[in-house]
N, C-alpha and C. Protein backbone atom coordinates (compact mmCIF):
# COMPACT_ATOMS: atom_id res chain seq x y z
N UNK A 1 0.83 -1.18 0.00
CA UNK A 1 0.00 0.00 0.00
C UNK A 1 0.89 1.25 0.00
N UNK A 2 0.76 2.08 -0.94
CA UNK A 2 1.41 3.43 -0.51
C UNK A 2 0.49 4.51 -0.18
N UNK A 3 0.84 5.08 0.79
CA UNK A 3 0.30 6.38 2.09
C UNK A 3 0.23 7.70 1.30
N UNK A 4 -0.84 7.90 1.37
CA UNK A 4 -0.54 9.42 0.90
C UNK A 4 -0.69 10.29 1.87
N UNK A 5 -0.10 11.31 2.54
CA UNK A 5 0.08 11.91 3.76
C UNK A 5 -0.37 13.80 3.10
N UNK A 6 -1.49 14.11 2.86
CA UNK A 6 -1.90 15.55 2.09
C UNK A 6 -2.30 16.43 3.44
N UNK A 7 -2.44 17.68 3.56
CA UNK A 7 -2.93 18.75 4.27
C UNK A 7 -4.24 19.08 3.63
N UNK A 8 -4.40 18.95 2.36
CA UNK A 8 -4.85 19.56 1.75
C UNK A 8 -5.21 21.01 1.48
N UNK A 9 -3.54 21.69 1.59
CA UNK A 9 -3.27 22.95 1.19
C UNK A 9 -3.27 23.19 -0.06
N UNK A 10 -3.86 24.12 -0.27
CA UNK A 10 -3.97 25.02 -1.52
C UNK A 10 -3.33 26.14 -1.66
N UNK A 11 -2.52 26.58 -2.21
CA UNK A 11 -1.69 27.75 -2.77
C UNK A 11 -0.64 27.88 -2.99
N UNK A 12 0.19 29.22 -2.33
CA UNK A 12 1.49 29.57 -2.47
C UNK A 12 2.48 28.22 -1.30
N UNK A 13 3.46 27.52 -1.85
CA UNK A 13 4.37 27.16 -0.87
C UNK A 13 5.41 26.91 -1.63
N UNK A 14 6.57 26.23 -0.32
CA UNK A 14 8.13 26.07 -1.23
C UNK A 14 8.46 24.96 -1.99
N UNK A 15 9.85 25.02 -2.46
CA UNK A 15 9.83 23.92 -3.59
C UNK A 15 10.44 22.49 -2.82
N UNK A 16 10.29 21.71 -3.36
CA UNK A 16 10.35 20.40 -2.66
C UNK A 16 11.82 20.52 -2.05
N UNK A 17 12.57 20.86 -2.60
CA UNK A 17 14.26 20.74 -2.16
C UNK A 17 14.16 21.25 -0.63
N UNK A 18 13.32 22.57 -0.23
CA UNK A 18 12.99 22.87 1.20
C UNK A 18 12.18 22.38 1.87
N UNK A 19 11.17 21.14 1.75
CA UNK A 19 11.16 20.52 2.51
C UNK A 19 11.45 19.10 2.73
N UNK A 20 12.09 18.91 1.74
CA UNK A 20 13.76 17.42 2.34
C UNK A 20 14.59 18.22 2.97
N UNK A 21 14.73 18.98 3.01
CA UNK A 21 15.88 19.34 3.64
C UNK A 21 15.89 19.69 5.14
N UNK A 22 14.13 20.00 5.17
CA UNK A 22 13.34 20.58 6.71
C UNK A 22 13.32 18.82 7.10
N UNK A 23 12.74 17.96 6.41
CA UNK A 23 12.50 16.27 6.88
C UNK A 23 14.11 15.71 7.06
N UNK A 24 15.32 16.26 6.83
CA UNK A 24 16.57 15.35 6.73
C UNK A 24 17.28 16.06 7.70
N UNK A 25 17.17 17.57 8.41
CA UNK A 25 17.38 18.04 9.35
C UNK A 25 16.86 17.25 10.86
N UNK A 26 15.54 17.02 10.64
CA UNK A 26 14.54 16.85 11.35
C UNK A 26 14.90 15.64 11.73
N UNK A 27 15.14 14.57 11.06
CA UNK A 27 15.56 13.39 11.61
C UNK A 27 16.99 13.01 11.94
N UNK A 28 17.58 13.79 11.30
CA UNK A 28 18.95 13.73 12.12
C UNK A 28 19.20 14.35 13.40
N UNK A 29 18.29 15.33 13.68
CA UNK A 29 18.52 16.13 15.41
C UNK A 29 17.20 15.18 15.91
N UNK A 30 16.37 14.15 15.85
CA UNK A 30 15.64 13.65 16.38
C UNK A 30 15.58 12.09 16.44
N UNK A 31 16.17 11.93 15.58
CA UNK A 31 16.39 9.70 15.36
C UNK A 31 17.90 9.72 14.81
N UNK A 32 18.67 10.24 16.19
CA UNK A 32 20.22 10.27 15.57
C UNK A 32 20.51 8.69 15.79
N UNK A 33 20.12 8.05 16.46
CA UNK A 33 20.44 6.36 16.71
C UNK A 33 19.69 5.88 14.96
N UNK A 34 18.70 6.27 14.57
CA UNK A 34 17.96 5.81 12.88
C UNK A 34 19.20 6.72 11.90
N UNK A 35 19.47 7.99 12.38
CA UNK A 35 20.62 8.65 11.67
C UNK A 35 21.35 8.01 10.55
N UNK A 36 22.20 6.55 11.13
CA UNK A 36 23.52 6.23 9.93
C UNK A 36 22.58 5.15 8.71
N UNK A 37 21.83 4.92 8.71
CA UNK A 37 20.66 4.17 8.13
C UNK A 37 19.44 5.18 7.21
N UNK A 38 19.53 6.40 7.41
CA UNK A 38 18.93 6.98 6.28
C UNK A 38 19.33 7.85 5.64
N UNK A 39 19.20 8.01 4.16
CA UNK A 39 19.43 8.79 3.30
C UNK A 39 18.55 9.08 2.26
N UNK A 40 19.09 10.20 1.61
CA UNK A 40 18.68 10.61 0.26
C UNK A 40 19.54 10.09 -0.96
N UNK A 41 18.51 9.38 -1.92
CA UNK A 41 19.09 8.69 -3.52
C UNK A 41 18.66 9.83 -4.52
N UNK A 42 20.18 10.56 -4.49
CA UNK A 42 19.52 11.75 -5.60
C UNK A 42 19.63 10.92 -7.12
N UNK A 43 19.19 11.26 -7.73
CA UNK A 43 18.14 10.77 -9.30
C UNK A 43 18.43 11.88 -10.10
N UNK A 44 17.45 12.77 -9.81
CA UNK A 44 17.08 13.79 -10.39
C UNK A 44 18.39 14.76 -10.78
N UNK A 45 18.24 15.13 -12.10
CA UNK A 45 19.72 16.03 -12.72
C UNK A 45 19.44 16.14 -13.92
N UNK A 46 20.32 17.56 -14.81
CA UNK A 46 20.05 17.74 -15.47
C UNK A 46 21.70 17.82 -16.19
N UNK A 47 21.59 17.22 -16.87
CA UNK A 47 23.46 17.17 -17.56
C UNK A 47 23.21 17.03 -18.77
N UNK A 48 24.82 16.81 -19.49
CA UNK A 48 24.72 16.03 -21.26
C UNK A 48 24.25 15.09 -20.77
N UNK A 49 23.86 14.39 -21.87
CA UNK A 49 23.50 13.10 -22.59
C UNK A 49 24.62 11.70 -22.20
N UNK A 50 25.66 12.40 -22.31
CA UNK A 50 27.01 11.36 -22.14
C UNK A 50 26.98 10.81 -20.78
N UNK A 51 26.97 12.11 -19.69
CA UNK A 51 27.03 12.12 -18.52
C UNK A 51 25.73 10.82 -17.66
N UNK A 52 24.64 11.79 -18.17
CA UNK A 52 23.28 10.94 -18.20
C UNK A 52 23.62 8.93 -18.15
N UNK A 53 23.91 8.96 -19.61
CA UNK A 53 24.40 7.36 -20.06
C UNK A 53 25.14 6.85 -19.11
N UNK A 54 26.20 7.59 -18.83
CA UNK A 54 27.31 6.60 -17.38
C UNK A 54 26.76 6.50 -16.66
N UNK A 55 25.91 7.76 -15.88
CA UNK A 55 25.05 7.35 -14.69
C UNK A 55 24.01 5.87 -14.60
N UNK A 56 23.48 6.17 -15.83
CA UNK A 56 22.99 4.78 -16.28
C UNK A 56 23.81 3.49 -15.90
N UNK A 57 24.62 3.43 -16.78
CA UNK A 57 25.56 2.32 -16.67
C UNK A 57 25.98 2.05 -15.31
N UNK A 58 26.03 3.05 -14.22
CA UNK A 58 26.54 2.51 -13.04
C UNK A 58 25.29 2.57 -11.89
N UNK A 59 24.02 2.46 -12.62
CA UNK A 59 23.10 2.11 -12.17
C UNK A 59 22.06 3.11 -11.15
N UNK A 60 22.35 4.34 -11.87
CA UNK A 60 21.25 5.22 -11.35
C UNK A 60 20.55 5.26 -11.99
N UNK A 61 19.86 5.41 -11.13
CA UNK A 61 17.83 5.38 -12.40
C UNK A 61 16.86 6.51 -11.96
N UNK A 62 16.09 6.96 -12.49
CA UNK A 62 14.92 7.44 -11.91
C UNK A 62 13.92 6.83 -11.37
N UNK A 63 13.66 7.64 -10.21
CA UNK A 63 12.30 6.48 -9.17
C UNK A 63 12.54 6.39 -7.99
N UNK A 64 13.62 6.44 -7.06
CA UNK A 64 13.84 5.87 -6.22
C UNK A 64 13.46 7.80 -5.47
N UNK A 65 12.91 7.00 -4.08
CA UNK A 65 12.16 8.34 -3.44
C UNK A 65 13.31 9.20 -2.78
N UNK A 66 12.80 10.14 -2.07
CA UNK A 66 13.43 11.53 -1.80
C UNK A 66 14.14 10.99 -0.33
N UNK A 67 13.49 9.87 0.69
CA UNK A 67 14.36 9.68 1.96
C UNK A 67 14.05 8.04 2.10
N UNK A 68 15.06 7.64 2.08
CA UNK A 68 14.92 6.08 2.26
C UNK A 68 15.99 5.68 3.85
N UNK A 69 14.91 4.96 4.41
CA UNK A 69 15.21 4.42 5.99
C UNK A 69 15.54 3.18 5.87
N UNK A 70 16.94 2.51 6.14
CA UNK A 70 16.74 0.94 6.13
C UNK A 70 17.20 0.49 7.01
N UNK A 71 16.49 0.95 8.50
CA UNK A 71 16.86 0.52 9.69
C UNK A 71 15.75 -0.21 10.54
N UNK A 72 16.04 -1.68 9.96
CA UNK A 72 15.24 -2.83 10.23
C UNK A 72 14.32 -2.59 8.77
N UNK A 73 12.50 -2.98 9.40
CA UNK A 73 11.47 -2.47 8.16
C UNK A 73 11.84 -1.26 6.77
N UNK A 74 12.44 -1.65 6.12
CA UNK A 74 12.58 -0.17 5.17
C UNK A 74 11.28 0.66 5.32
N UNK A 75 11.82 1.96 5.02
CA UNK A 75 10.62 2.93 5.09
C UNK A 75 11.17 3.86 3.38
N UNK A 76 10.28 4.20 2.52
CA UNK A 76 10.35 4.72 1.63
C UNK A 76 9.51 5.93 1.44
N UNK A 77 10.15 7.05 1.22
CA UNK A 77 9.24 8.71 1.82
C UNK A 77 9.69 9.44 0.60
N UNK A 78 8.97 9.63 -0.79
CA UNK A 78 8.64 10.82 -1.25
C UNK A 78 7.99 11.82 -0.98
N UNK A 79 8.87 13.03 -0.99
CA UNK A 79 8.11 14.50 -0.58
C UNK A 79 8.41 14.98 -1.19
N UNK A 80 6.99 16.05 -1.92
CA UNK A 80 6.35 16.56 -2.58
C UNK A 80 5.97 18.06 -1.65
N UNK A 81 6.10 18.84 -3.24
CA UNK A 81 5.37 20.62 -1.96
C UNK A 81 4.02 20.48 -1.79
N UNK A 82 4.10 21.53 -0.70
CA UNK A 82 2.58 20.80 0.09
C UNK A 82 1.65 21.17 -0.57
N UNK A 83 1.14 22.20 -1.68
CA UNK A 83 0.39 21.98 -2.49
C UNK A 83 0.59 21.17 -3.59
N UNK A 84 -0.45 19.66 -3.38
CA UNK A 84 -0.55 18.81 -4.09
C UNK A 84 -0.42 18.89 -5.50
N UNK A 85 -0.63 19.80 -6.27
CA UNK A 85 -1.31 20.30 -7.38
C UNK A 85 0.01 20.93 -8.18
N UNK A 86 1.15 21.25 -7.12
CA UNK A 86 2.26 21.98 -7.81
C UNK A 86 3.23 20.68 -8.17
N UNK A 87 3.11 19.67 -7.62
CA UNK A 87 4.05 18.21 -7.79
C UNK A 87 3.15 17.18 -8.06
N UNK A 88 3.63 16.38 -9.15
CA UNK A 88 2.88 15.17 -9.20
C UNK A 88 4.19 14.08 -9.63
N UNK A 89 4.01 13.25 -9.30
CA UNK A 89 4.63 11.68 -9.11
C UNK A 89 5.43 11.69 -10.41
N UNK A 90 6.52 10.93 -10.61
CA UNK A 90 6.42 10.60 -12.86
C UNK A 90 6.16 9.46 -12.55
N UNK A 91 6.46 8.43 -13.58
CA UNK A 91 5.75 7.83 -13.71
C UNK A 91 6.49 6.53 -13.79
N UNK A 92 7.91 7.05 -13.42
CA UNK A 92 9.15 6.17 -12.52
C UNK A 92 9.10 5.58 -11.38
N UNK A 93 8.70 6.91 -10.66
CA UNK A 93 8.54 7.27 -9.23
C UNK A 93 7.32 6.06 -9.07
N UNK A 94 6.34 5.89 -9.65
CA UNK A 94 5.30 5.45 -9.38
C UNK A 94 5.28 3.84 -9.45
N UNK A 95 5.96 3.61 -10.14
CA UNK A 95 6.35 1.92 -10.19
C UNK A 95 7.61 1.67 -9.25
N UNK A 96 8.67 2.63 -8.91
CA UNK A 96 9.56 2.12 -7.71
C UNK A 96 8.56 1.94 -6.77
N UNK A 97 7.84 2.92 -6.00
CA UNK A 97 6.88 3.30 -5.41
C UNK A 97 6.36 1.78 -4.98
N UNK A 98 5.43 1.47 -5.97
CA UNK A 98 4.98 0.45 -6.01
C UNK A 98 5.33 -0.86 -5.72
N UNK A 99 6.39 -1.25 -6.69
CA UNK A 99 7.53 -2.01 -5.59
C UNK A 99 7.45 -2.36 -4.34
N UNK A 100 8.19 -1.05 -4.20
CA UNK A 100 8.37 -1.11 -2.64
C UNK A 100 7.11 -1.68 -1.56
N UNK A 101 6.19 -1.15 -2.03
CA UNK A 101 4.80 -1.49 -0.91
C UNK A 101 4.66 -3.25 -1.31
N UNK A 102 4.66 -3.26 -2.90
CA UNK A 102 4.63 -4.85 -3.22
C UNK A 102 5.63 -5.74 -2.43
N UNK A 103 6.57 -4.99 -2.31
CA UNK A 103 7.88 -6.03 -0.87
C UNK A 103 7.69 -6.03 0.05
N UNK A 104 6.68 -5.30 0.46
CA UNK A 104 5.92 -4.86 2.16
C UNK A 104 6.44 -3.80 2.50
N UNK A 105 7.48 -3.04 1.99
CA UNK A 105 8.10 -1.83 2.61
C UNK A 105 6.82 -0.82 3.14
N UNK A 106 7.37 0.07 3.92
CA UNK A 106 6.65 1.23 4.62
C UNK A 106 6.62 2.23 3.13
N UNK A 107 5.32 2.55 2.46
CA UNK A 107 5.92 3.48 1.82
C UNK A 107 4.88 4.92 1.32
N UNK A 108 5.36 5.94 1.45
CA UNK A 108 4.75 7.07 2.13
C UNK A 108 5.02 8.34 0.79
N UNK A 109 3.82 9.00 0.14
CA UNK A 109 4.11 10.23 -0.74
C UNK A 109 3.27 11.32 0.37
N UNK A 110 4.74 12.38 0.76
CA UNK A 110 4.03 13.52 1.86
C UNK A 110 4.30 14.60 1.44
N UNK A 111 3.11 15.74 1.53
CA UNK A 111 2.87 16.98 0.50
C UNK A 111 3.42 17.66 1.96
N UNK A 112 4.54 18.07 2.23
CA UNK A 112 4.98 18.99 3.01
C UNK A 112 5.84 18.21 4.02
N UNK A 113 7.06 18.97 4.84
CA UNK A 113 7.48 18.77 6.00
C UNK A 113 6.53 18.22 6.95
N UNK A 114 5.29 18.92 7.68
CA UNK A 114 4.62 18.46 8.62
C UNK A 114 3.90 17.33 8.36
N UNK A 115 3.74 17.19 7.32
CA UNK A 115 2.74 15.27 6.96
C UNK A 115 4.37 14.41 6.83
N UNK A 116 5.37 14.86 6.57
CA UNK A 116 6.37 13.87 6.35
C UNK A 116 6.51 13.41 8.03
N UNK A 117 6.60 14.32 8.68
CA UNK A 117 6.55 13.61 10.16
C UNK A 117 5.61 13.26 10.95
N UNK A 118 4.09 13.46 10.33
CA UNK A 118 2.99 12.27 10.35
C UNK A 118 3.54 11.09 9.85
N UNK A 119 3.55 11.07 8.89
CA UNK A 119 4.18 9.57 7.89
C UNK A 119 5.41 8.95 8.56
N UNK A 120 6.36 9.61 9.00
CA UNK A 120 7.60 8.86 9.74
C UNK A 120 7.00 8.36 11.60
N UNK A 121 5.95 9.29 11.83
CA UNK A 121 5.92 8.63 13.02
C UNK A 121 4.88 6.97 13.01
N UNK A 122 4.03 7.16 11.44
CA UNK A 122 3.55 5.88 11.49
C UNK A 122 4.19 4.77 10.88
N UNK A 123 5.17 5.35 10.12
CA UNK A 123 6.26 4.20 9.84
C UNK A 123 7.17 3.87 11.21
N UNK A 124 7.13 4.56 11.87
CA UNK A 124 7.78 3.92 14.02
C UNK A 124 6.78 2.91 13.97
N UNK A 125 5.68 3.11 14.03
CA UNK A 125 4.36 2.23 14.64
C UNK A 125 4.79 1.05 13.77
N UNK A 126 4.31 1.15 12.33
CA UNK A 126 4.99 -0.07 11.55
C UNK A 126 5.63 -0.75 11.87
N UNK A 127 6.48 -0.27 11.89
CA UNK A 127 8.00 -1.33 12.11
C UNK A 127 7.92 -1.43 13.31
N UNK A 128 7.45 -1.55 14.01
CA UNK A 128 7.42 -1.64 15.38
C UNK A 128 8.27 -0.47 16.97
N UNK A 129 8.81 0.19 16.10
CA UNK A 129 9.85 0.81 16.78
C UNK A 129 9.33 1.65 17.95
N UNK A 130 8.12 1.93 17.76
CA UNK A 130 6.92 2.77 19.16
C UNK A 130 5.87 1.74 18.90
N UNK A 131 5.67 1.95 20.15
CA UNK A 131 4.22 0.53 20.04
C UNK A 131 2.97 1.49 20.62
């Protein structure tokens, strides 16, 4: 199953890069013991063609989400700006995505910082890590 974690805000907000960066702050001054176990798989870039191809070849792809947890249960967290309407999925994203929930992973698309730490505290519950 993948989570969709919305406010359902409408309007002006920031671009996704500010709030990974508010969710990757956030869990490093708060789950510093989860700390050496999560990261960001950057994907996304814009280069030559040549450049592009090697990346290929050494096995970067598009799809893989914005914060990945693999401490114990994986947890898989695309974030998106919190108006829904300014970000939508491709269509990469949407079959890693998929995947992942098909392997049982935790896996979570959150339109802002504050639903990303809705979504991480029910991926604790998940995996058991808060009961």
């Amino acid at each position: 199953m993948i989570r969709t974690y919305d406010s359902n805000y409408r309007g002006e907000c920031r671009v996704e890069r500010m709030e990974q960066i508010d969710s990757i702050s956030w869990l490093k001054f708060n789950y510093p013991e989860r700390w050496p176990l999560i990261f960001h798989c950057p994907g996304e870039t814009k280069a030559k063609a040549q450049y592009m191809q090697m990346r290929a070849k050494e096995g970067v792809k598009a799809g893989p989400p914005d914060i990945i947890d693999l401490g114990g249960i994986v947890g898989l967290f695309e974030l998106k700006r919190l108006d829904r309407t300014k970000s939508k999925l491709s269509p990469e994203q949407k079959v890693f995505l998929q995947a992942g929930a098909d392997a049982g992973h935790f896996v979570a698309v959150c339109y802002g910082f504050v639903e990303f730490k809705k979504a991480y505290g029910d991926f604790l519950v998940f995996s058991g890590v808060i009961k």
